[in-house]
N, C-alpha and C. Protein backbone atom coordinates (compact mmCIF):
# COMPACT_ATOMS: atom_id res chain seq x y z
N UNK A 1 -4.84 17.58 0.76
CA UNK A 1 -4.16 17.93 -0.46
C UNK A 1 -3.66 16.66 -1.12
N UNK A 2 -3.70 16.59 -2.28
CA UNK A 2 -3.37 15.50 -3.13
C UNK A 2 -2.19 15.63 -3.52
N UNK A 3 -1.25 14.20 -3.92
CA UNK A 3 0.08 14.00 -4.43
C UNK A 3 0.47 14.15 -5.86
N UNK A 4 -0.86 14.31 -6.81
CA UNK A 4 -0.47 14.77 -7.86
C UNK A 4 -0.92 16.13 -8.29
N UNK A 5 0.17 16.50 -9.62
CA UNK A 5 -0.30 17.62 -10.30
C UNK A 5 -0.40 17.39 -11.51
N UNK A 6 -1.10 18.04 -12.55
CA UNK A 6 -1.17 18.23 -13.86
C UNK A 6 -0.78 19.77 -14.61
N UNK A 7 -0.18 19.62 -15.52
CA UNK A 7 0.05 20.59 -16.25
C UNK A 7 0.14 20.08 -17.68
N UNK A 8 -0.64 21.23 -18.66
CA UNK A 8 -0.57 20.69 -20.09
C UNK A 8 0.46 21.52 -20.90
N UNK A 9 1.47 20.89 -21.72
CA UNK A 9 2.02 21.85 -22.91
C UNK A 9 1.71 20.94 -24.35
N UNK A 10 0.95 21.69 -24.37
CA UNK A 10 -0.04 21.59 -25.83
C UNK A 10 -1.74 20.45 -25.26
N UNK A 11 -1.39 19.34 -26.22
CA UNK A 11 -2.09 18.35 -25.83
C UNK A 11 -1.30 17.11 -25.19
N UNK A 12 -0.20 17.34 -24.01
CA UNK A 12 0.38 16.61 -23.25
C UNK A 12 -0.25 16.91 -22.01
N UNK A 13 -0.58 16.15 -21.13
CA UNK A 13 -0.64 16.31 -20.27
C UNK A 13 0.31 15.54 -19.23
N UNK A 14 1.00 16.87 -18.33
CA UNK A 14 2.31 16.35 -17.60
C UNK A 14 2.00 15.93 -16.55
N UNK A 15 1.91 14.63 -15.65
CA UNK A 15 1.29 14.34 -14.19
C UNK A 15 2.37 14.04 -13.40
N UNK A 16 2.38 14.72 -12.47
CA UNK A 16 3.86 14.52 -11.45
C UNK A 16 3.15 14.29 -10.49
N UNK A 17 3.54 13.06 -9.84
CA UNK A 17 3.69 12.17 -8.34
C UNK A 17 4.38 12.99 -7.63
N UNK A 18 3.50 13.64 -6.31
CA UNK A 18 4.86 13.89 -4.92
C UNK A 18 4.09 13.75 -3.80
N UNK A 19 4.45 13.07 -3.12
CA UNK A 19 4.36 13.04 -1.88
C UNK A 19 4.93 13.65 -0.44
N UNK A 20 6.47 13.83 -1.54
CA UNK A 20 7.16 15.18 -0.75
C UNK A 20 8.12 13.52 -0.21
N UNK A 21 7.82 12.61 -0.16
CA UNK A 21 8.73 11.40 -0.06
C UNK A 21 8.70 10.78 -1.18
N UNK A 22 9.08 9.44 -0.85
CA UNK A 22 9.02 8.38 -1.99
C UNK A 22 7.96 8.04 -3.18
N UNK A 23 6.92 8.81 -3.02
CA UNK A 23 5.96 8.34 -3.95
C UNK A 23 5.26 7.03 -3.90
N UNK A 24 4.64 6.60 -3.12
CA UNK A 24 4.63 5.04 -2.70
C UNK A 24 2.83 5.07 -2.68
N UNK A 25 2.20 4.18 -3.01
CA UNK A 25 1.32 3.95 -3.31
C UNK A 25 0.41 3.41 -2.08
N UNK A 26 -0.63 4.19 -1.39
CA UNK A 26 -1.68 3.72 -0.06
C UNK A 26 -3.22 4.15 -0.46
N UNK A 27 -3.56 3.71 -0.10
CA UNK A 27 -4.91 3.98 -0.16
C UNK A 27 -5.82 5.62 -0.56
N UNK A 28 -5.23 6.09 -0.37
CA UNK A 28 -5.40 7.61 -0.57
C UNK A 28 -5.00 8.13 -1.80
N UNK A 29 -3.68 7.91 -2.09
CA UNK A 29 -2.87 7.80 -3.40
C UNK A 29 -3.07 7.32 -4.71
N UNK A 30 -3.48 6.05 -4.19
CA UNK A 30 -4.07 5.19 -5.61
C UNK A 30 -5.45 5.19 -5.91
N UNK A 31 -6.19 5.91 -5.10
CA UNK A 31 -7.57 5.98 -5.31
C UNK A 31 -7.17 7.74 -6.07
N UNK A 32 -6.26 8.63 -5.99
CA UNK A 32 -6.13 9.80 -6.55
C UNK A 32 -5.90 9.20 -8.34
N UNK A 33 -4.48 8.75 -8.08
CA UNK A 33 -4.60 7.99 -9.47
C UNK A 33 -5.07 7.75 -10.20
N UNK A 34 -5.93 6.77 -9.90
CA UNK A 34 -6.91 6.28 -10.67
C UNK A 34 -8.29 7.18 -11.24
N UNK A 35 -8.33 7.96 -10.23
CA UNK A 35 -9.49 9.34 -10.75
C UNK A 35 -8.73 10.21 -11.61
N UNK A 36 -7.66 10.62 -11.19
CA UNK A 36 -7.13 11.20 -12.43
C UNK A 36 -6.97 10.59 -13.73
N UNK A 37 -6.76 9.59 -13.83
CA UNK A 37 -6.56 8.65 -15.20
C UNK A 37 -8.27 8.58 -15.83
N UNK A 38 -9.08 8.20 -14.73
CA UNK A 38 -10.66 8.89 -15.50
C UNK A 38 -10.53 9.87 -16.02
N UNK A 39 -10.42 10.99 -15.57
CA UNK A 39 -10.40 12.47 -15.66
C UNK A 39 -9.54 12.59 -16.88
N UNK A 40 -8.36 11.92 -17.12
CA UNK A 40 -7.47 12.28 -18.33
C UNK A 40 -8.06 11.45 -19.53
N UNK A 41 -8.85 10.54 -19.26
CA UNK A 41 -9.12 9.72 -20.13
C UNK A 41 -10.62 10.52 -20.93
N UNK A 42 -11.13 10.87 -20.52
CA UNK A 42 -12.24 11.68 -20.63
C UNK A 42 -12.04 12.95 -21.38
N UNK A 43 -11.08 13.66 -20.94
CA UNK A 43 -10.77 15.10 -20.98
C UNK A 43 -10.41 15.17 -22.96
N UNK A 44 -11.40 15.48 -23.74
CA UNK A 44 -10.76 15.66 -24.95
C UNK A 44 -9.44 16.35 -25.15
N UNK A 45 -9.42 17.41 -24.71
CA UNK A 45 -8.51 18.31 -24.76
C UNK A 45 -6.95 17.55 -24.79
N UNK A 46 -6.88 16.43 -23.87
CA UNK A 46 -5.96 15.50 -23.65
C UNK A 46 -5.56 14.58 -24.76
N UNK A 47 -4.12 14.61 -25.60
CA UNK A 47 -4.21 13.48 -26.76
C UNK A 47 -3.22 12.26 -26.08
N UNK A 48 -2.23 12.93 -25.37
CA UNK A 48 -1.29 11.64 -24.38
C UNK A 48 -1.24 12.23 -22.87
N UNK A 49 -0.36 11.36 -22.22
CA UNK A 49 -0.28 11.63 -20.91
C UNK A 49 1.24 10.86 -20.44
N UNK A 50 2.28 11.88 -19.84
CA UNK A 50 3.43 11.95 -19.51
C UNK A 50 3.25 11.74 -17.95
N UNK A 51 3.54 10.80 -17.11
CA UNK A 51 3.64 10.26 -15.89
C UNK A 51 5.17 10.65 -15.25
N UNK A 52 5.29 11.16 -14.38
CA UNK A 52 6.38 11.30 -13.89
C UNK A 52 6.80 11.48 -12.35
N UNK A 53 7.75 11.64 -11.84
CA UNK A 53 8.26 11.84 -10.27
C UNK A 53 8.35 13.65 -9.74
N UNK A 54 7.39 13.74 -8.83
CA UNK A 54 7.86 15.16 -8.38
C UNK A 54 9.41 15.95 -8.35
N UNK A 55 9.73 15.20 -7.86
CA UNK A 55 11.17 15.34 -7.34
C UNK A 55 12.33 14.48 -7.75
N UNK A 56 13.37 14.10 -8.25
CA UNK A 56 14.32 13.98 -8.63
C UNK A 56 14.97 12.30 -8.05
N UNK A 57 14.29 12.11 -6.73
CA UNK A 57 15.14 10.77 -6.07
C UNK A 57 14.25 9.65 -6.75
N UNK A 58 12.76 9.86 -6.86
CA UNK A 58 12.12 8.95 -6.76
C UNK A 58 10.67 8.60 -7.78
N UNK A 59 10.89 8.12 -9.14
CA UNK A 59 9.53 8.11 -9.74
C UNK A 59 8.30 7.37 -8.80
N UNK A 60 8.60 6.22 -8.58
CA UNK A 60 7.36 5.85 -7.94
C UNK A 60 8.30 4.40 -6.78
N UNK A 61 7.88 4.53 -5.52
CA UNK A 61 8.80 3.64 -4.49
C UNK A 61 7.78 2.87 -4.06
N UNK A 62 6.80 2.36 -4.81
CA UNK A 62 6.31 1.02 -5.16
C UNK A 62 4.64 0.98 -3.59
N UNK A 63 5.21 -0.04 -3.12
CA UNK A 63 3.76 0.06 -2.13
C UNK A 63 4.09 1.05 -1.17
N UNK A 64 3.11 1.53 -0.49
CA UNK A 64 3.58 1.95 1.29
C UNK A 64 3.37 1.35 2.17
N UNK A 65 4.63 0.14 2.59
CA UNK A 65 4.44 -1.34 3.27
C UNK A 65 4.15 -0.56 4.73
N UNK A 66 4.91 0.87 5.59
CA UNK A 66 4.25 1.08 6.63
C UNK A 66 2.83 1.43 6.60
N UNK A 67 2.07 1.91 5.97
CA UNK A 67 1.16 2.10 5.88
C UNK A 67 -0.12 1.10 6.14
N UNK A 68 0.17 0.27 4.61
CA UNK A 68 -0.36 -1.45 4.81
C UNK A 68 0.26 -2.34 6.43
N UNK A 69 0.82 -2.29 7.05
CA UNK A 69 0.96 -2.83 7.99
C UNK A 69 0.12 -2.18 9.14
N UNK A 70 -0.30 -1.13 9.22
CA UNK A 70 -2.00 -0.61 9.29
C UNK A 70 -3.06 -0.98 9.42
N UNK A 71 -3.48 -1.46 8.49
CA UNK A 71 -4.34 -2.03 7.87
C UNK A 71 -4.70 -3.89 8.39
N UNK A 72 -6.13 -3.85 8.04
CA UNK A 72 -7.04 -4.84 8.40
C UNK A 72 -6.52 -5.79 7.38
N UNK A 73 -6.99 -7.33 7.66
CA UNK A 73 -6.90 -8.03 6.52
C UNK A 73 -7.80 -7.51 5.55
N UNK A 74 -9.06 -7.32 5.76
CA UNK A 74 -9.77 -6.76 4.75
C UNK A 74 -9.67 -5.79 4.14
N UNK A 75 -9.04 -4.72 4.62
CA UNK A 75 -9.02 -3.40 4.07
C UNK A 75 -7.41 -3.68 2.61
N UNK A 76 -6.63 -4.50 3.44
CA UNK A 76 -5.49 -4.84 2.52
C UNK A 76 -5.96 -5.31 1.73
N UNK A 77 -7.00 -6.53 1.61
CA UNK A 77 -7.78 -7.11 0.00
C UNK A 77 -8.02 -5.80 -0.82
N UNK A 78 -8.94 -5.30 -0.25
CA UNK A 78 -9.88 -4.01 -0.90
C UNK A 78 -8.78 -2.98 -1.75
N UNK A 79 -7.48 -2.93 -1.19
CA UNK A 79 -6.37 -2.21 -1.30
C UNK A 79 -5.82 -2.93 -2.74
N UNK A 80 -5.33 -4.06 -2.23
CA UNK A 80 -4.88 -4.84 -3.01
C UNK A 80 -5.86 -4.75 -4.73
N UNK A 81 -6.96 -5.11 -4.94
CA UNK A 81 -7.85 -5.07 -5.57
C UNK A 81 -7.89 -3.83 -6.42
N UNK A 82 -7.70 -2.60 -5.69
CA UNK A 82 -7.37 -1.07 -6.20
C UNK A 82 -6.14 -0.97 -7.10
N UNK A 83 -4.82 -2.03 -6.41
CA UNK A 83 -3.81 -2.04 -7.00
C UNK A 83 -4.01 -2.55 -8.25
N UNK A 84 -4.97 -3.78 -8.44
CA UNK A 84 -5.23 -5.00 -9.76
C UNK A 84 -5.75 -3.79 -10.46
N UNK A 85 -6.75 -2.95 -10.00
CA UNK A 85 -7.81 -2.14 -11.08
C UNK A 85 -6.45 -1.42 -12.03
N UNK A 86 -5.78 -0.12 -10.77
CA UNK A 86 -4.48 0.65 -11.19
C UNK A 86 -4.02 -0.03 -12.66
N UNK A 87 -3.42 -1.20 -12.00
CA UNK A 87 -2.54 -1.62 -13.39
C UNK A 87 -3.59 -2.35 -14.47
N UNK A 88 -4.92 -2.53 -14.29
CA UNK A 88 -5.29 -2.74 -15.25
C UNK A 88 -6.29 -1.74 -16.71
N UNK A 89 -6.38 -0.75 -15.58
CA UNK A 89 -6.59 0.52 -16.24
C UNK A 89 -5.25 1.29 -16.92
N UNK A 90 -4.08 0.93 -16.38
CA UNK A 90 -3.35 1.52 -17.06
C UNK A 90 -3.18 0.51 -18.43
N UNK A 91 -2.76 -0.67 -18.61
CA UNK A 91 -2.80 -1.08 -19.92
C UNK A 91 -3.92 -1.27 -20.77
N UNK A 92 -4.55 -0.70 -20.50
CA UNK A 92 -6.15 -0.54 -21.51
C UNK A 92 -6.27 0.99 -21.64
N UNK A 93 -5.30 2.01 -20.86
CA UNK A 93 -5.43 3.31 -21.25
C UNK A 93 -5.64 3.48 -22.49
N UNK A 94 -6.80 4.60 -23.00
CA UNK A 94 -6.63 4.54 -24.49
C UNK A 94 -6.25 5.97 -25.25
N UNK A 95 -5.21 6.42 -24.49
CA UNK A 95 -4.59 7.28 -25.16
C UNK A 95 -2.44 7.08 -24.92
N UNK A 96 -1.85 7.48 -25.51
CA UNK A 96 -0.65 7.35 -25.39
C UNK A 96 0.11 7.10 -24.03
N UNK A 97 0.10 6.39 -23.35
CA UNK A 97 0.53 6.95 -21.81
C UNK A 97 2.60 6.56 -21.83
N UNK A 98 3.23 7.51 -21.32
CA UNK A 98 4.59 7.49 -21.32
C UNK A 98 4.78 7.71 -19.52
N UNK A 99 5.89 6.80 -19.40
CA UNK A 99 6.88 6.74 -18.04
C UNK A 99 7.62 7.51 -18.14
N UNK A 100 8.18 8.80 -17.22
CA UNK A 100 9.13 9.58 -17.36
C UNK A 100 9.69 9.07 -16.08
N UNK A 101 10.87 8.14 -15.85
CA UNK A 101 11.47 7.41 -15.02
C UNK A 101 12.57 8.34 -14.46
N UNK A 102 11.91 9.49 -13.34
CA UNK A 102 13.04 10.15 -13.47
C UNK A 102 13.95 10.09 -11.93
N UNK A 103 13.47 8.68 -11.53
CA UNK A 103 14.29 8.35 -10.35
C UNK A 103 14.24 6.92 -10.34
N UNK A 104 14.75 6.69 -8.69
CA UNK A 104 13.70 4.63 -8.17
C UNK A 104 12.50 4.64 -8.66
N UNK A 105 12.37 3.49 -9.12
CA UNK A 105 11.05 2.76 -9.86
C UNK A 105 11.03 1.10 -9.11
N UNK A 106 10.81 1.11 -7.97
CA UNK A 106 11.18 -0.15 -7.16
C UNK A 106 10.02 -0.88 -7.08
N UNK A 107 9.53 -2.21 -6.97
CA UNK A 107 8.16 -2.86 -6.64
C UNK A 107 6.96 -2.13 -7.68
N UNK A 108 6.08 -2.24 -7.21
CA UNK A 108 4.96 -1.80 -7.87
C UNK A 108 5.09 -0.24 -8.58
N UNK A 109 6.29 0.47 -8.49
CA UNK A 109 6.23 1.58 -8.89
C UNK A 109 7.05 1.07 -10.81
N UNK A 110 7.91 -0.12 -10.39
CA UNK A 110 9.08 -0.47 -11.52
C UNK A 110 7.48 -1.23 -12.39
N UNK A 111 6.57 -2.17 -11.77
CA UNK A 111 5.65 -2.91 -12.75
C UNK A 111 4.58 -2.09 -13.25
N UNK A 112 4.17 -0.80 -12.51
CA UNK A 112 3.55 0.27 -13.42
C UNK A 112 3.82 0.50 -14.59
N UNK A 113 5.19 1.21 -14.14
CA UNK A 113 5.82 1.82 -15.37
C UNK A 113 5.79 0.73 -16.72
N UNK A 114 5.60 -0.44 -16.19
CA UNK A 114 5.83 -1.70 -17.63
C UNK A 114 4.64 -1.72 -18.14
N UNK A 115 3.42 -1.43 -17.41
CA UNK A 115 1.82 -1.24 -17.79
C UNK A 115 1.67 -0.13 -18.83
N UNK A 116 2.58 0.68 -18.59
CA UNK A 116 2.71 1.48 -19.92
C UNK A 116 3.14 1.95 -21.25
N UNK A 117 2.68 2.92 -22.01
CA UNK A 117 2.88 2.10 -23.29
C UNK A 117 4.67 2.37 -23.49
N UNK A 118 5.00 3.50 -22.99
CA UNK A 118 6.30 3.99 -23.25
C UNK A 118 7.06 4.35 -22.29
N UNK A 119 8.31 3.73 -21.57
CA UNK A 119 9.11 4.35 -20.50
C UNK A 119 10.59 4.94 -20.90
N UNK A 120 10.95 5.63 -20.53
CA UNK A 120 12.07 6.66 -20.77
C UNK A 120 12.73 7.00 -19.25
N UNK A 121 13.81 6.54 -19.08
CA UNK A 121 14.70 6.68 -17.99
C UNK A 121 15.67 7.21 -17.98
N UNK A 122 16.13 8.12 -16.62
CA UNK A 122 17.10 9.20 -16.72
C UNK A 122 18.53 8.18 -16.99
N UNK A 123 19.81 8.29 -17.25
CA UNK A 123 20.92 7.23 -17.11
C UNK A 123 21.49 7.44 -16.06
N UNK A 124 21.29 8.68 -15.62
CA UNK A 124 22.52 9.01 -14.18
C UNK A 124 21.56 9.39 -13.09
N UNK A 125 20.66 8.77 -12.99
CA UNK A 125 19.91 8.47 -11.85
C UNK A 125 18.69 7.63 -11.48
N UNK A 126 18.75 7.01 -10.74
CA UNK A 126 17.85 5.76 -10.25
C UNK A 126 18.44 4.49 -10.71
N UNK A 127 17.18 3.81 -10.33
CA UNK A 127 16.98 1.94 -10.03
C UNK A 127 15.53 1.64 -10.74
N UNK A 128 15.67 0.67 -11.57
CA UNK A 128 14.54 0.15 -11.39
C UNK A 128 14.75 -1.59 -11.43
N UNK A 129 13.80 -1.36 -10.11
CA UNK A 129 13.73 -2.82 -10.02
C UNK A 129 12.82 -3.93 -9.65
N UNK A 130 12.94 -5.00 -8.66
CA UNK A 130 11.25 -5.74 -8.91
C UNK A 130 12.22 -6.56 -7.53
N UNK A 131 12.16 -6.26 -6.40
CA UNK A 131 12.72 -6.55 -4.79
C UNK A 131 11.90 -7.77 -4.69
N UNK A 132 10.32 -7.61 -4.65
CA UNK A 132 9.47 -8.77 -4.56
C UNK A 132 10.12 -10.22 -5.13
N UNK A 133 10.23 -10.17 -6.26
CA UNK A 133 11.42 -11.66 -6.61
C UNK A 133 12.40 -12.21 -5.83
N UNK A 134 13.12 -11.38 -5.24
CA UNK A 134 14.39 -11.42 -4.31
C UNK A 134 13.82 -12.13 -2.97
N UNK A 135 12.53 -11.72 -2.53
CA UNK A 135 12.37 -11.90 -1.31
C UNK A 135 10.84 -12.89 -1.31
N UNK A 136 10.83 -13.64 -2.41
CA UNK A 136 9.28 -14.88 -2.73
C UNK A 136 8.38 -13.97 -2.39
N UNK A 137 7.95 -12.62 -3.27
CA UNK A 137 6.38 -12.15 -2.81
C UNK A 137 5.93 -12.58 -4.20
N UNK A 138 4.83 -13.48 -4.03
CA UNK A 138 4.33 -13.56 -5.70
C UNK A 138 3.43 -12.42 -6.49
């Protein structure tokens, strides 16, 4: 079973992240992503696309470092590489794409959201932030 859903009201299409945790981005996840963003990109019916958090704590909690610690050196390139495509398909999206920031937006979940064209954040809940600086990950 996959971590996202779609639902349309009108020509929006609403995509909610859950993982039922943090929303964190592995190999499984971001390869869903990214097919869905084909799929939305394609889909006439579709004129924008509203990105958002299943659940309330957490829009997107950036990599899944247990996960990647898993992982081969190679398979982490290959990973890594998925991540470059992610964010580079998202700023070449060519329809409206909006951040509905409706929790943590930490690491790669906070530099998504900047790949897009429009973010909108709750005030009385979450973080967004970029930890990698804090701790020299370039």
């Amino acid at each position: 079973m996959g971590v996202l859903s779609r639902t349309m009201q009108g020509p929006v299409a609403i995509v909610s992240i859950n993982d039922g945790k943090e929303n964190r981005f592995n190999g499984d996840s971001i390869a869903e992503v990214r097919a869905e963003f084909a799929a939305l990109e394609k889909d006439q019916s579709v004129g924008s696309v509203v990105i958002t958090g299943g659940g309330e704590k957490f829009f997107c909690n950036g990599l899944d470092l247990p996960w990647m610690l898993t992982r081969t050196r190679q398979e982490l390139e290959l990973f890594l590489a998925e991540v470059s495509g992610l964010l580079r398909e998202t700023v070449l999206f060519a329809k409206p794409l909006i951040a509905a920031i409706n929790g943590h937006a930490f690491g790669l979940g906070s530099i998504w959201s900047c790949a897009m064209d429009f973010r909108l954040m709750r005030a009385d809940r979450g973080y967004a932030c970029f930890p990698e600086f804090d701790v020299n990950i370039p």
